[in-house]
C-alpha atoms as a PDB file:
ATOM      1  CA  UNK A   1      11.910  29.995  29.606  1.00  0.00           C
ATOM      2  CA  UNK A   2      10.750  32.805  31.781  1.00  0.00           C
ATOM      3  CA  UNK A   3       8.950  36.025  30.585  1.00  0.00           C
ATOM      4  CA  UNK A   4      11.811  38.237  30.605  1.00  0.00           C
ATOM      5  CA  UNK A   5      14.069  35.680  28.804  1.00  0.00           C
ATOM      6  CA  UNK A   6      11.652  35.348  26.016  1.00  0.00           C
ATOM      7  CA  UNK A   7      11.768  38.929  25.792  1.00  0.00           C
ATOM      8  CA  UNK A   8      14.557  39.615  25.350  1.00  0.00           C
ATOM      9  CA  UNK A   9      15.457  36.920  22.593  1.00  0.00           C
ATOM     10  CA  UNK A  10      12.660  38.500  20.471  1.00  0.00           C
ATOM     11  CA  UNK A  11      14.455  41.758  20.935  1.00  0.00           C
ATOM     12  CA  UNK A  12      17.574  40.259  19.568  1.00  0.00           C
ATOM     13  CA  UNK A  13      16.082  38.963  16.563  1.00  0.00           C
ATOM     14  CA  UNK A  14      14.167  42.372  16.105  1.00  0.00           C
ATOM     15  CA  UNK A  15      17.628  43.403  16.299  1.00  0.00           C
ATOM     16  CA  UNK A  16      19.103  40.979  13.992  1.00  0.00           C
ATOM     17  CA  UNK A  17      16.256  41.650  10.895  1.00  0.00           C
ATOM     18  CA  UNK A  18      16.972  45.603  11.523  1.00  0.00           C
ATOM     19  CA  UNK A  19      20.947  45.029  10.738  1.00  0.00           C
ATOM     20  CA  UNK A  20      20.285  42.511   7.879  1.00  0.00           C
ATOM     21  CA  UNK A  21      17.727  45.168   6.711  1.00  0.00           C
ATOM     22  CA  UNK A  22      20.470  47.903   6.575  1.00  0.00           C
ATOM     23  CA  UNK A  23      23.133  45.596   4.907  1.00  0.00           C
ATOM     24  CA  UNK A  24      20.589  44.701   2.264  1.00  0.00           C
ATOM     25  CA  UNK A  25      20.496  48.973   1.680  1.00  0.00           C
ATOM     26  CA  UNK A  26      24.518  48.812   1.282  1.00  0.00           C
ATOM     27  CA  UNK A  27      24.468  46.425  -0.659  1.00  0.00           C
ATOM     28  CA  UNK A  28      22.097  46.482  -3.148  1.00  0.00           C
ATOM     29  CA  UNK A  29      23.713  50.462  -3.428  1.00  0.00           C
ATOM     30  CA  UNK A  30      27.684  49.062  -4.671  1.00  0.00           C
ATOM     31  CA  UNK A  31      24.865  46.485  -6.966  1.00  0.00           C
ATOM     32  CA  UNK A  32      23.188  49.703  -8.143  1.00  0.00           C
ATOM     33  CA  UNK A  33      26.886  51.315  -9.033  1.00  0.00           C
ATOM     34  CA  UNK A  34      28.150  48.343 -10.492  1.00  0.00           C
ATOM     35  CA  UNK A  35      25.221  47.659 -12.617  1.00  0.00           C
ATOM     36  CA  UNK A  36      25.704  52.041 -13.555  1.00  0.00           C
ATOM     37  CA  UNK A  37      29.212  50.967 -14.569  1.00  0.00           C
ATOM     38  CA  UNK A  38      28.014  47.994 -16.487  1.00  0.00           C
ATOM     39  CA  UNK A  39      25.626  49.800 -18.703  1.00  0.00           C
ATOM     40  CA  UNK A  40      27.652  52.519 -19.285  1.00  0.00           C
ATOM     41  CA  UNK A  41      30.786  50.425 -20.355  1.00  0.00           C
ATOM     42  CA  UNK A  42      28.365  48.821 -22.851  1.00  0.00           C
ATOM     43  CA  UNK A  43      27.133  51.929 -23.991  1.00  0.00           C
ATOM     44  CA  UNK A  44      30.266  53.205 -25.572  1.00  0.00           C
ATOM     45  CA  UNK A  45      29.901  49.809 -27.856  1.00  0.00           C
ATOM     46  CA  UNK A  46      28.476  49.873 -31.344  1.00  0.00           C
ATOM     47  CA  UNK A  47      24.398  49.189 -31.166  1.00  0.00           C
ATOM     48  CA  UNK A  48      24.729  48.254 -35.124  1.00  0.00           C
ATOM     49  CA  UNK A  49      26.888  48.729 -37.775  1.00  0.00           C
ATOM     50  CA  UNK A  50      28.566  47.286 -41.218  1.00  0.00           C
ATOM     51  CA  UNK A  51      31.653  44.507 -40.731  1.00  0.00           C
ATOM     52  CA  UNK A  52      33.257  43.089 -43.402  1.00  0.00           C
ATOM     53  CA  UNK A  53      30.580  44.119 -45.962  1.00  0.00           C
ATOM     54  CA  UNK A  54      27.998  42.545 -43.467  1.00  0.00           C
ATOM     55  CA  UNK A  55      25.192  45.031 -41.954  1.00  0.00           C
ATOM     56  CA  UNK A  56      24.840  43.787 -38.558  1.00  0.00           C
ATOM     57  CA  UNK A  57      21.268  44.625 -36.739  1.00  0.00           C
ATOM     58  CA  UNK A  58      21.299  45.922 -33.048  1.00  0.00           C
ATOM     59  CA  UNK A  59      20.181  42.347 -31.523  1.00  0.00           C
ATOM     60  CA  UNK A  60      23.347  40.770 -32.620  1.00  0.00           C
ATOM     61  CA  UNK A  61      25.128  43.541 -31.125  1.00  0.00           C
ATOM     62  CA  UNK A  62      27.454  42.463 -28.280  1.00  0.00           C
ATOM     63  CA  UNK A  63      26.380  45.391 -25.831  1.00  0.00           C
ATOM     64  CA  UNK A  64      22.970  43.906 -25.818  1.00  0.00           C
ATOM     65  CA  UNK A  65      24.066  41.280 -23.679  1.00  0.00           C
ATOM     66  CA  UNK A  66      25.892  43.670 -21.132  1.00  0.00           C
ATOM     67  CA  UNK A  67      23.248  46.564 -21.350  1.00  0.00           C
ATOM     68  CA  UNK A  68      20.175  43.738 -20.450  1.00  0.00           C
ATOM     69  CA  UNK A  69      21.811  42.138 -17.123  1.00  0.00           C
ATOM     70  CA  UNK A  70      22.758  45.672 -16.191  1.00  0.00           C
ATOM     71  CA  UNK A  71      19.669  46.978 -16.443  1.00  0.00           C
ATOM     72  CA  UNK A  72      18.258  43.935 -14.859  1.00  0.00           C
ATOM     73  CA  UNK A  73      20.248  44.079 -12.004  1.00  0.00           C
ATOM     74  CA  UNK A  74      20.027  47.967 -11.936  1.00  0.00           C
ATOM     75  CA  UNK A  75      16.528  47.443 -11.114  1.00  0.00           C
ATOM     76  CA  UNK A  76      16.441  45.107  -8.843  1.00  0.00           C
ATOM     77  CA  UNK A  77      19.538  46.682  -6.801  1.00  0.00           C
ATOM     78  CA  UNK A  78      17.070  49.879  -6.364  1.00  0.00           C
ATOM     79  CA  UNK A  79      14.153  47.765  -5.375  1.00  0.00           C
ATOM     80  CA  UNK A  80      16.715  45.910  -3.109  1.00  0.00           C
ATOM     81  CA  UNK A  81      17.576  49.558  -1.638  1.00  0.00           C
ATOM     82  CA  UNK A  82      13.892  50.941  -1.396  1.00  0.00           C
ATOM     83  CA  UNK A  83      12.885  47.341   0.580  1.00  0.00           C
ATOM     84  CA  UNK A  84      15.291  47.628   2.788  1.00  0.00           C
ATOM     85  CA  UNK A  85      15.302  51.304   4.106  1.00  0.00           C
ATOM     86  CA  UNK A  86      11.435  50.641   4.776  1.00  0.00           C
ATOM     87  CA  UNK A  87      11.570  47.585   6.471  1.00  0.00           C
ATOM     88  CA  UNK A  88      14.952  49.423   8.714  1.00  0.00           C
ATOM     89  CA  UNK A  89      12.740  52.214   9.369  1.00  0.00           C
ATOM     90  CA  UNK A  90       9.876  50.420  10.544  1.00  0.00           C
ATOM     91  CA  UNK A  91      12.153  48.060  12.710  1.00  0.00           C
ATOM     92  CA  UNK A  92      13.817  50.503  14.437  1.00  0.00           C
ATOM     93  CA  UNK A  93      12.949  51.647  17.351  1.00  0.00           C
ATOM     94  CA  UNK A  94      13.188  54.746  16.857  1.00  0.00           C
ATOM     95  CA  UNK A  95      11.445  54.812  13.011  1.00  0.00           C
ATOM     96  CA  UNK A  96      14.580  55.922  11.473  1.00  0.00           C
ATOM     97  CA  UNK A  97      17.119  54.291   9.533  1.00  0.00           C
ATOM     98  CA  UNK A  98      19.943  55.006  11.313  1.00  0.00           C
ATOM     99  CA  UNK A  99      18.360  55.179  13.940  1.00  0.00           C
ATOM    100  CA  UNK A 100      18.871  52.603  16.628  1.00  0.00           C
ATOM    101  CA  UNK A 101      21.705  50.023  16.896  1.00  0.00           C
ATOM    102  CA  UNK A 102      23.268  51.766  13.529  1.00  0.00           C
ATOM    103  CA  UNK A 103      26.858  51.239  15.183  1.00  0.00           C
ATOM    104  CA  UNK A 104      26.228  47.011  14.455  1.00  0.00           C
ATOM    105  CA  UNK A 105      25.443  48.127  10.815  1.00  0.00           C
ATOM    106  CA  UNK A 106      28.305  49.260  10.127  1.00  0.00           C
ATOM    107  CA  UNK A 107      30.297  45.785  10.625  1.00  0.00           C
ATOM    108  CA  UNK A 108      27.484  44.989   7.979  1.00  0.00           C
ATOM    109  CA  UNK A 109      29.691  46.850   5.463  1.00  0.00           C
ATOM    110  CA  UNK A 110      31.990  43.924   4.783  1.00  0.00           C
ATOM    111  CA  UNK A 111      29.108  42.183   3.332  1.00  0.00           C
ATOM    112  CA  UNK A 112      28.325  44.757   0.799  1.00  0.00           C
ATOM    113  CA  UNK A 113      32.660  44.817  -0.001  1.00  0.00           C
ATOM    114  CA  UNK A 114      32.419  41.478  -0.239  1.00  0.00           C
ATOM    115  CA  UNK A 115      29.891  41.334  -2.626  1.00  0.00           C
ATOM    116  CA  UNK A 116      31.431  44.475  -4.715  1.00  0.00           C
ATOM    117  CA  UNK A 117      34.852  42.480  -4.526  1.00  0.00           C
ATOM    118  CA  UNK A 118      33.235  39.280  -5.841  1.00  0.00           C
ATOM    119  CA  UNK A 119      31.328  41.036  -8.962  1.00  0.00           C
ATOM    120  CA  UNK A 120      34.058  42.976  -9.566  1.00  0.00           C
ATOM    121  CA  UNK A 121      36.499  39.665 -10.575  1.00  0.00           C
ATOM    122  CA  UNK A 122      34.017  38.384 -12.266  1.00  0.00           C
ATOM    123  CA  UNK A 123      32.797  41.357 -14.191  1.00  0.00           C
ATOM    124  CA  UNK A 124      36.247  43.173 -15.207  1.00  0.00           C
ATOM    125  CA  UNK A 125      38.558  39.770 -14.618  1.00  0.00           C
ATOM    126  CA  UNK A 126      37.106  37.323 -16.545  1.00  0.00           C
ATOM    127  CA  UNK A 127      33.773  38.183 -18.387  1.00  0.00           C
ATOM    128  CA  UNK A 128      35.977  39.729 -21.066  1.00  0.00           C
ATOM    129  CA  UNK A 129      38.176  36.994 -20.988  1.00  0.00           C
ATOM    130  CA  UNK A 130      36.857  33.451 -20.591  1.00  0.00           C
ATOM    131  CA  UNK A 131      34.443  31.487 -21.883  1.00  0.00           C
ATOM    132  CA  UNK A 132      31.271  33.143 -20.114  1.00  0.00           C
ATOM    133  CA  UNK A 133      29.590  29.836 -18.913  1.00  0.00           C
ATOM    134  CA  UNK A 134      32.714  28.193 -17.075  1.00  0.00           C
ATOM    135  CA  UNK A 135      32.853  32.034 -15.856  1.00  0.00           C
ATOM    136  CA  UNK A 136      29.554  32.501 -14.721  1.00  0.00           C
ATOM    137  CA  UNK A 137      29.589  29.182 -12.998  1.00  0.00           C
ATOM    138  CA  UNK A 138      32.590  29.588 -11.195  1.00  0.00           C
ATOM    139  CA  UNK A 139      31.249  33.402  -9.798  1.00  0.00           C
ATOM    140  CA  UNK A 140      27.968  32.086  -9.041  1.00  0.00           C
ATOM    141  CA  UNK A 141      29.575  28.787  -6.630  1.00  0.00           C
ATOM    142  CA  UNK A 142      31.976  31.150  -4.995  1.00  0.00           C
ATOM    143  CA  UNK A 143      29.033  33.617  -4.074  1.00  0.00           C
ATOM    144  CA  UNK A 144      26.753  30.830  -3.199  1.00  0.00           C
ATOM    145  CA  UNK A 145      28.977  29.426  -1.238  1.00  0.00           C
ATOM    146  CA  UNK A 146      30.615  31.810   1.028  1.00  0.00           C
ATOM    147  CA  UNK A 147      27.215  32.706   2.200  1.00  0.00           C
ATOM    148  CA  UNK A 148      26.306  28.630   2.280  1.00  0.00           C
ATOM    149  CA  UNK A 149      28.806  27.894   4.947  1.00  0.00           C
ATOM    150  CA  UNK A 150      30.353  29.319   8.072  1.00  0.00           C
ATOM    151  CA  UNK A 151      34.218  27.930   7.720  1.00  0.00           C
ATOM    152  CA  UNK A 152      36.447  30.701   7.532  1.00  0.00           C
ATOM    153  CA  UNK A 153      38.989  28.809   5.979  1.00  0.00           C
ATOM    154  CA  UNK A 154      36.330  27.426   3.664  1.00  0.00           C
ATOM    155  CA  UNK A 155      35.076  31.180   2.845  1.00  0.00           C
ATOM    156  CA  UNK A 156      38.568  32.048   2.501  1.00  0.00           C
ATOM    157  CA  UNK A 157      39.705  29.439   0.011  1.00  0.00           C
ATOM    158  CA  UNK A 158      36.346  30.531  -2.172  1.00  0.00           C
ATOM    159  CA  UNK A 159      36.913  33.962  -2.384  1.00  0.00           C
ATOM    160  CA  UNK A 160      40.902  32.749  -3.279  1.00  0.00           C
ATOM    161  CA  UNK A 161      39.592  30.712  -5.859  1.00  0.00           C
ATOM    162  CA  UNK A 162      38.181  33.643  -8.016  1.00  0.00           C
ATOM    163  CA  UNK A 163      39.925  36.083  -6.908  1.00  0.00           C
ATOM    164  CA  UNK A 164      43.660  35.007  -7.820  1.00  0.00           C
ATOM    165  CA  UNK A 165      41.827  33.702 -11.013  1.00  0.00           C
ATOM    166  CA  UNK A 166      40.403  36.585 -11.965  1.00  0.00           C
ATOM    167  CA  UNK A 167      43.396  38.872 -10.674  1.00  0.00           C
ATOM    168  CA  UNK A 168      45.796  36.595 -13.343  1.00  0.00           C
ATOM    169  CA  UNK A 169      43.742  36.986 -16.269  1.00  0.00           C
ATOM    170  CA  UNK A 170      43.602  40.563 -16.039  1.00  0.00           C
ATOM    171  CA  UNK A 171      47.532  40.646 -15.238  1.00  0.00           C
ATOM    172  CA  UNK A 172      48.070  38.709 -18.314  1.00  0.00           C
ATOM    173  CA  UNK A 173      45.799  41.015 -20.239  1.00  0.00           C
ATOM    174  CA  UNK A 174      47.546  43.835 -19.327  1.00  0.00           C
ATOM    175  CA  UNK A 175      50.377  42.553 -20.347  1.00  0.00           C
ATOM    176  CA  UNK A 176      49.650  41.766 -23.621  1.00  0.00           C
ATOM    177  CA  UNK A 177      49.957  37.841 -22.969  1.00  0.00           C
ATOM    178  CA  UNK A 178      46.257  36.794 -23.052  1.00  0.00           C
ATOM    179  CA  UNK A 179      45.389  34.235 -26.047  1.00  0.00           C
ATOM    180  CA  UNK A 180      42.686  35.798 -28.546  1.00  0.00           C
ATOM    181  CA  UNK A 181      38.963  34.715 -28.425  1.00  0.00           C
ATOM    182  CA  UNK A 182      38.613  30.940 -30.210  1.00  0.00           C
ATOM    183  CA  UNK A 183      41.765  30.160 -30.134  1.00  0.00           C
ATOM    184  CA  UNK A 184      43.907  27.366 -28.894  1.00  0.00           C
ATOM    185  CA  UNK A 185      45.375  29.027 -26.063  1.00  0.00           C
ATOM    186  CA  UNK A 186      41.733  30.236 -24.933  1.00  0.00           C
ATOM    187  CA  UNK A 187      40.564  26.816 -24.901  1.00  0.00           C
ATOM    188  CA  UNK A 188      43.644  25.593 -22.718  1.00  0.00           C
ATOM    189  CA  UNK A 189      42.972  29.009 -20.419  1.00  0.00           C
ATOM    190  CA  UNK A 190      39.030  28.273 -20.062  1.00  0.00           C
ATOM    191  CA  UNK A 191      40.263  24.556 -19.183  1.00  0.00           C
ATOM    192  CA  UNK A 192      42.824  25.429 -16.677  1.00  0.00           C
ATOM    193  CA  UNK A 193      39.299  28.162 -15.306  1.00  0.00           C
ATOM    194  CA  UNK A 194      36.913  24.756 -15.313  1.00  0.00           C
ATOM    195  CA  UNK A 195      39.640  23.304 -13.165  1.00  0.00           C
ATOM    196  CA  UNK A 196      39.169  25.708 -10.691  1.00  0.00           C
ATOM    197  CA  UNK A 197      35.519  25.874 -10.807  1.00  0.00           C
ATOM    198  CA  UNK A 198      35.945  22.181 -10.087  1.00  0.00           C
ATOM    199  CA  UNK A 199      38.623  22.991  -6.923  1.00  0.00           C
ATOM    200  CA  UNK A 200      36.053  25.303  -5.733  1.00  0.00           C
ATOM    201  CA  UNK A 201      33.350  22.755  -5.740  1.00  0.00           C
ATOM    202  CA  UNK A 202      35.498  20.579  -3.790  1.00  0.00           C
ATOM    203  CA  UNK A 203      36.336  22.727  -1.459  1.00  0.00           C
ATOM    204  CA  UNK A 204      32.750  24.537  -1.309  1.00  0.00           C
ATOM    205  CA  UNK A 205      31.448  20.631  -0.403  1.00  0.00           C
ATOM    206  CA  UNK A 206      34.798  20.137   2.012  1.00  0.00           C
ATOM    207  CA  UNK A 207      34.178  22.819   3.953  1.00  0.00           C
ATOM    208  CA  UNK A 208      30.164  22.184   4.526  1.00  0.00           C
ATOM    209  CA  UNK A 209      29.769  21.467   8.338  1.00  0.00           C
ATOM    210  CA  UNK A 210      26.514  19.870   9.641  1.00  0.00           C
ATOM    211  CA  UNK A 211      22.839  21.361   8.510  1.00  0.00           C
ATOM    212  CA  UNK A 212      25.086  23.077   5.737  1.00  0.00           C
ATOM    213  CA  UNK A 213      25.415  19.374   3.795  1.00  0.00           C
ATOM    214  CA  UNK A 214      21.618  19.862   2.477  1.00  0.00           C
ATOM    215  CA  UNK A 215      22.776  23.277   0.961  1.00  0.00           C
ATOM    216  CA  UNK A 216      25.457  21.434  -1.532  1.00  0.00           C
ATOM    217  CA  UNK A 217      23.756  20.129  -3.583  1.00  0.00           C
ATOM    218  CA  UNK A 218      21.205  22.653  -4.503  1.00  0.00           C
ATOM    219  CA  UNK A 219      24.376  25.573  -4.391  1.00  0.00           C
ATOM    220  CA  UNK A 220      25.911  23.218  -7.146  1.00  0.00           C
ATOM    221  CA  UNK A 221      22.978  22.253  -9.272  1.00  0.00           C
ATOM    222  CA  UNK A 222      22.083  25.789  -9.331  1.00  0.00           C
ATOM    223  CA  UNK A 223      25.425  27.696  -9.682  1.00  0.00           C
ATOM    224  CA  UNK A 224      26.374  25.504 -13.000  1.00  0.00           C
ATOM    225  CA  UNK A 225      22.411  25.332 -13.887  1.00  0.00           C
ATOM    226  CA  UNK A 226      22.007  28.813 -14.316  1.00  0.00           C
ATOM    227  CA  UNK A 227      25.435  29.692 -15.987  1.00  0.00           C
ATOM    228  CA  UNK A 228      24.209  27.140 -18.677  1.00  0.00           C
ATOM    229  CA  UNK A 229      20.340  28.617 -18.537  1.00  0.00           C
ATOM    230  CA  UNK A 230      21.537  31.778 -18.811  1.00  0.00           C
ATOM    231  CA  UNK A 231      24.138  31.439 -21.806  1.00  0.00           C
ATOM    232  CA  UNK A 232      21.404  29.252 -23.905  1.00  0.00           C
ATOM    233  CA  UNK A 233      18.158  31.537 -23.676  1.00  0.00           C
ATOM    234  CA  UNK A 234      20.665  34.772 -25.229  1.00  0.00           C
ATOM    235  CA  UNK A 235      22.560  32.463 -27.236  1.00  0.00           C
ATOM    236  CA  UNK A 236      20.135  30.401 -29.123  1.00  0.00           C
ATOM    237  CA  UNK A 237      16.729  32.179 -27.981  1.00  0.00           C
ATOM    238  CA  UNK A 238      17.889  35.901 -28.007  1.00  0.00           C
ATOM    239  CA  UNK A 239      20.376  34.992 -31.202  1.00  0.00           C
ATOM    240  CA  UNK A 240      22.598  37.548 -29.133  1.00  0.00           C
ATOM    241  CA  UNK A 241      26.151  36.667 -28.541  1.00  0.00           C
ATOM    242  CA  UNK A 242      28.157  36.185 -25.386  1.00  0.00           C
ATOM    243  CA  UNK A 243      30.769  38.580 -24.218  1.00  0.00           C
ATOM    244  CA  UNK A 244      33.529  35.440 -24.653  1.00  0.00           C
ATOM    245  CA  UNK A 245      32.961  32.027 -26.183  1.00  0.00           C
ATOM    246  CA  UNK A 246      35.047  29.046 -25.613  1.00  0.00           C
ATOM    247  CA  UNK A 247      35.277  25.400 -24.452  1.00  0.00           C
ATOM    248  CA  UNK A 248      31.996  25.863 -22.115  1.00  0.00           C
ATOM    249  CA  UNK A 249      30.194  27.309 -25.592  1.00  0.00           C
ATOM    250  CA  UNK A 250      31.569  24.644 -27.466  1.00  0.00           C
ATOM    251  CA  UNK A 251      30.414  22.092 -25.185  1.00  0.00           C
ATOM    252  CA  UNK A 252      26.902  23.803 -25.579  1.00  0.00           C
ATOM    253  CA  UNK A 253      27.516  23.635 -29.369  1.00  0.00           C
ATOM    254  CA  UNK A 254      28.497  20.110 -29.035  1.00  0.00           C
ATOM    255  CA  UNK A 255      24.691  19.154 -27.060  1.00  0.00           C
ATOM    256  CA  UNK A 256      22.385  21.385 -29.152  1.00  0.00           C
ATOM    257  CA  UNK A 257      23.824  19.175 -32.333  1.00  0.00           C
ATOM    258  CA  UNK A 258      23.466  16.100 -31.214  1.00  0.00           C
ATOM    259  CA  UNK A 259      19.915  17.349 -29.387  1.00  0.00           C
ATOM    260  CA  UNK A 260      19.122  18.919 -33.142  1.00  0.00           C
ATOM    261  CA  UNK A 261      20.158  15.790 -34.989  1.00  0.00           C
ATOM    262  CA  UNK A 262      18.370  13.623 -32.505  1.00  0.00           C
ATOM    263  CA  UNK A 263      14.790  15.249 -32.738  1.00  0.00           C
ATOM    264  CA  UNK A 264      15.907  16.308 -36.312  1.00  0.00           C
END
């Protein structure tokens, strides 16, 4: 490869680390707003208070839960922000950060929409809704995995898979059809949710073309690993309760038993 060739392939990638640079700024700013909206919402819930002749302390309170990952991810969407508008400005050539091949950012903006699109099912869709672990699972696959492989169709039908889910549930919701928490019809509606998490693994391994095979099994294994991680260190370790329990909770229930009668 001749001089001039060489140089200008490291300009490209220059070029390519300045625009991933600026679409880490967008989107860690609609993480920053969601996370706003998350602590907020939890916010206008009760920290403590007396139910059923029962004082309740503030960490059993269910906006704990909400009010911790929001801050959390609050924090990290700033630090995501103040990383990346340093590293744009001292990429670009000329030390700004819209300065320099800011027109290609801008097609960067569907990746921050895509990521506000996917929280946004999963936070106002079925958080409230669903058992939180087949939830959180399901999210965590379909974001993993559009950014795993290259398929359109494959992205396509992973977005679908959360997004019609999530867009029914709140439908039925609004309508006044959804089953209350612990009930028979939430167990059959967090089945008919693990179903799809399991069509979306399917598909997520389907669709994986080439060098993407080594990225299913670690997508997988850590999608469903930290749904269950998560849901066990605030349920058992934090004592605090999850925004919706059902058949992935009970399956939980169902381990820590036999685990408790085993080394018990």
């Amino acid at each position: 490869m001749t001089e001039p060739e060489l140089a200008s392939e490291a300009e490209a990638r220059a070029l390519m680390r300045l625009w991933l640079r600026r679409a880490d700024v967008w989107t860690g700013l609609v993480l920053a707003i969601v996370a706003a909206a998350m602590v907020a919402q939890a916010l206008t819930f009760p920290l403590e208070g007396t139910y059923a002749g029962v004082k309740n302390a503030w960490y059993v309170s269910p906006a704990l839960f909400p009010l911790m990952v929001g801050g959390m991810l609050f924090v990290l969407s700033v630090g995501l922000v103040g990383n990346g508008i340093r590293e744009a400005r001292r990429l670009s050539p000329t030390g700004r950060f819209f300065g320099g091949g800011s027109h290609a950012a801008a097609g960067q903006g569907g990746n921050a929409l895509l990521v506000a699109s996917l929280l946004a099912f999963f936070i106002v869709g079925l958080v409230p809704r669903v058992d939180f672990v087949i939830a959180t699972a399901l999210y965590l696959v379909v974001f993993m995995g559009v950014y795993a492989i290259k398929s359109p169709v494959g992205r396509g039908l992973l977005i679908a898979c959360l997004g019609v889910s999530a867009t029914a549930v709140f439908a039925m919701a609004l309508a006044g059809a959804w089953p209350p928490s612990r009930s028979p019809g939430q167990l059959d509606a967090d089945a008919v949710l693990c179903a799809v998490l399991v069509l979306a693994i399917v598909v997520f391994v389907g669709f994986a073309r080439g060098a993407e095979h080594k990225r299913r099994v670690p997508v997988v294994a850590s999608a469903i690993g930290t749904a269950v991680i998560l849901s066990a260190v605030f349920k058992y370790g934090l004592l605090v309760p999850l925004p919706r329990e059902g058949l992935g909770v009970a399956a939980m229930n169902a381990v820590a038993d036999g685990l408790a009668q085993l080394f018990g």
